[in-house]
Protein backbone atom coordinates (compact mmCIF):
# COMPACT_ATOMS: atom_id res chain seq x y z
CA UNK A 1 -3.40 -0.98 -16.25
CA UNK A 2 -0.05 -1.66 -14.59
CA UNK A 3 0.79 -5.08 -13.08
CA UNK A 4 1.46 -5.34 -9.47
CA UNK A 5 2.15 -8.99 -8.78
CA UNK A 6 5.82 -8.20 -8.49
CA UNK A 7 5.02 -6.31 -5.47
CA UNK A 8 1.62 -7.86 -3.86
CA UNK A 9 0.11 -11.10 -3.49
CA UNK A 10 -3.26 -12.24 -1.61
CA UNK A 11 -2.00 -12.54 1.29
CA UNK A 12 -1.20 -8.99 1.59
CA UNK A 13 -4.10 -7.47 0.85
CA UNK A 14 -6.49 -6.29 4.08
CA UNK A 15 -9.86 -5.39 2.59
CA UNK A 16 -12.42 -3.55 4.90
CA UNK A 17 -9.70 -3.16 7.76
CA UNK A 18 -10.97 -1.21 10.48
CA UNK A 19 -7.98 0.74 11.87
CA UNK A 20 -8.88 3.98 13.88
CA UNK A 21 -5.34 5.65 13.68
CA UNK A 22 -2.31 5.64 10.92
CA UNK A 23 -0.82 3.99 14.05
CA UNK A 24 -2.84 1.15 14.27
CA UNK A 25 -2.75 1.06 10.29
CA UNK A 26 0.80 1.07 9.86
CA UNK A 27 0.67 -2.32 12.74
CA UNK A 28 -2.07 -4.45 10.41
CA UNK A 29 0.40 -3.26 7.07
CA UNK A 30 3.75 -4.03 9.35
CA UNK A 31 1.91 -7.76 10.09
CA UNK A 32 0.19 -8.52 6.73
CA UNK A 33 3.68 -8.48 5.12
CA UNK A 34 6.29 -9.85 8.25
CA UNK A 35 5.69 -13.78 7.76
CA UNK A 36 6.00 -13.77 4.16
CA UNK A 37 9.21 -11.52 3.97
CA UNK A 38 10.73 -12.20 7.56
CA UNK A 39 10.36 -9.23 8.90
CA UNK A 40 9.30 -7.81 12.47
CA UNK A 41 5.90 -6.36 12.36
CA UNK A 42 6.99 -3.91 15.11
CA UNK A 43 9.63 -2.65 12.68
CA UNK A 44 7.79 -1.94 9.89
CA UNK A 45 5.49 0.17 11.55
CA UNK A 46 8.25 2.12 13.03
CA UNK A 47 9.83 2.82 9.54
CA UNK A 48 6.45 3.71 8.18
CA UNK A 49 5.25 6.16 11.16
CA UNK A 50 9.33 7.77 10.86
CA UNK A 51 9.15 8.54 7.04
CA UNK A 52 5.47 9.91 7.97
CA UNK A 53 6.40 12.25 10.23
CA UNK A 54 8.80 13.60 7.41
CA UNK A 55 5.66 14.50 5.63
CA UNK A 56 2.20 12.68 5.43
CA UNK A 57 2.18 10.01 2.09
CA UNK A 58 -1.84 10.59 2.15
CA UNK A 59 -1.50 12.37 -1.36
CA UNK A 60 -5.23 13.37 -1.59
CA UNK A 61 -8.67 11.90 -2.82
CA UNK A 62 -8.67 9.44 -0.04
CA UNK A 63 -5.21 7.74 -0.94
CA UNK A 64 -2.24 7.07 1.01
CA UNK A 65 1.20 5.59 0.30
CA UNK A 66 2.83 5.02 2.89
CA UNK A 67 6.70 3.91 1.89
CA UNK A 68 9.37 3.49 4.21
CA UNK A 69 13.21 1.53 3.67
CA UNK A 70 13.35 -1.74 5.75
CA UNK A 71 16.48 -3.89 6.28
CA UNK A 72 16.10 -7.94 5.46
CA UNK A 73 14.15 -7.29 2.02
CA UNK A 74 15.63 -8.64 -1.09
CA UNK A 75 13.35 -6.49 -3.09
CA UNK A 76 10.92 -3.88 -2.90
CA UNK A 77 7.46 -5.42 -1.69
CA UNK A 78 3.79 -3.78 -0.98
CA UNK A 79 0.27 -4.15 0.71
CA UNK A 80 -2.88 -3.21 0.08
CA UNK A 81 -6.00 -1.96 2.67
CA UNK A 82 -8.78 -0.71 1.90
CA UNK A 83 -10.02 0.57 5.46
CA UNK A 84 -13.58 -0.01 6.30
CA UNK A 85 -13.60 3.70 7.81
CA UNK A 86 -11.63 6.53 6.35
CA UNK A 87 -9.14 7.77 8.83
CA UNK A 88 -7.08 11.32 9.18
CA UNK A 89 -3.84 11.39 7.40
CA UNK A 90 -3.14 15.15 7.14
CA UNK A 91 -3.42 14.53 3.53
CA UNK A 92 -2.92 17.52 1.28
CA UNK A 93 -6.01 17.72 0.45
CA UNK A 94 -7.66 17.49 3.96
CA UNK A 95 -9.83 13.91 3.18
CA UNK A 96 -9.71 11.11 5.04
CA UNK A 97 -7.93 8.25 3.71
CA UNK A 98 -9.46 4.60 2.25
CA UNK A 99 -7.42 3.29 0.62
CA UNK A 100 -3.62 2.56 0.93
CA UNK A 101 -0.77 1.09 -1.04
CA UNK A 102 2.04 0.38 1.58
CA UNK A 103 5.40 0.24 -0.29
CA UNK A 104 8.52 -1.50 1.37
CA UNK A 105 12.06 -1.26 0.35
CA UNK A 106 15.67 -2.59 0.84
CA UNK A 107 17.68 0.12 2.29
CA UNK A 108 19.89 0.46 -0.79
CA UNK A 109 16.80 0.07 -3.57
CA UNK A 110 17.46 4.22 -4.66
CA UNK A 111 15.92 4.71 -7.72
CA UNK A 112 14.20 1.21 -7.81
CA UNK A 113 12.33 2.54 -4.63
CA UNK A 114 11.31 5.96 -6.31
CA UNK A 115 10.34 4.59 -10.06
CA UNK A 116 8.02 2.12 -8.14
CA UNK A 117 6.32 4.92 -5.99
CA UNK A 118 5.97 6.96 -9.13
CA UNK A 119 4.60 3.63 -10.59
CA UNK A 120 1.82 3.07 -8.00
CA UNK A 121 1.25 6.49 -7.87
CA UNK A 122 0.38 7.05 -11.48
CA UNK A 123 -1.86 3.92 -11.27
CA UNK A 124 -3.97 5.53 -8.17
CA UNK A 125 -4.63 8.77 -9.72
CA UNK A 126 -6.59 7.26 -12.28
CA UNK A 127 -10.54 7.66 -10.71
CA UNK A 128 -12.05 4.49 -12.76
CA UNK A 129 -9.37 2.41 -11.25
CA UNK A 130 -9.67 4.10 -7.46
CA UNK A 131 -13.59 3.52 -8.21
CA UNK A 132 -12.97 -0.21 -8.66
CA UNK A 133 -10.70 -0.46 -5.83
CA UNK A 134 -13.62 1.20 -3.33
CA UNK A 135 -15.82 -1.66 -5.46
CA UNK A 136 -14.56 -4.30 -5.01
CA UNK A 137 -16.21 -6.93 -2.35
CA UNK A 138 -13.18 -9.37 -1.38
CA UNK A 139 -9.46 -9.28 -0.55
CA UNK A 140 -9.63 -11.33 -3.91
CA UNK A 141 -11.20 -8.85 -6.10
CA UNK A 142 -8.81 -6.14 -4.91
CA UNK A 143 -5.78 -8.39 -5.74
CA UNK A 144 -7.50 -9.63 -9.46
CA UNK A 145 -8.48 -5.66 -9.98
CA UNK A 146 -4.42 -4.60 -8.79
CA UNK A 147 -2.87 -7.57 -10.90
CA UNK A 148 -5.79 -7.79 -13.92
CA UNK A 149 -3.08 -6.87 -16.89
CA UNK A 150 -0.91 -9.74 -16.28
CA UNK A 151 -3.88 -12.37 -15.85
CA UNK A 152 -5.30 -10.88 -19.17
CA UNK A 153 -2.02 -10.85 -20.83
CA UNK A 154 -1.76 -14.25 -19.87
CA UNK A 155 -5.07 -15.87 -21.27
């Protein structure tokens, strides 16, 4: 399983959000992550809805990840929603969207930024894992199921 705790922490992860609209997704993503990292809510959910309109990150079986370049990080940093409704995303695929890895980068991060998109994407297209994700009752349990490798490899 790969280890996300470089990227997440509990505080960043929104389980059952309700958020009608990628708009008023990409606002709860934009906030969950702005105190921790200094960043203006407003301003991440501008980047995010930009870089969507290049092409919709909903890559199909109800996932999205939505990734955009944002001045003022040191590093590249992510959220995690599970929506409590599945929303339209234009994904490929036509399905609505549950679940959603938000990734956030420094403006210079290049191939940093890709190998960790290809890295969270790899890890959502495995269905037992996605399965667990939908499972799981508690902000908590998403963040222990996301982060589970390190905590075993550290016991």
């Amino acid at each position: 399983m790969t280890d996300f705790s470089d990227l997440l922490n509990p505080d960043t992860i929104l389980a059952n959000l309700t958020a009608p609209t990628k708009k008023a997704l990409f606002q709860a993503l934009g906030a969950a992550v702005a105190d921790r990292h200094g960043l203006d809510p407003r301003d991440v959910a501008e980047r995010l809805a930009e870089r969507e309109k290049l092409g919709s990150t909903g890559y199909g079986g109800g996932i999205a990840i939505p990734h955009a370049r944002v001045a003022g990080l040191d590093g590249i940093v992510g959220a995690v929603a599970r929506l409590a409704q599945p929303i339209d995303f234009d994904a490929v695929d036509a399905m609505p969207v549950d679940i959603v890895f938000m990734l956030l980068s420094p403006p210079d991060a290049g191939a940093d930024h890709l190998k960790t998109l290809a890295r969270v994407s790899r890890a959502l297209r495995d269905p037992g894992f996605v399965a667990k994700l939908r499972g799981a009752g508690s902000p908590d349990a998403l963040y222990a199921l996301l982060t589970e490798s390190e905590t075993r490899d550290a016991a």
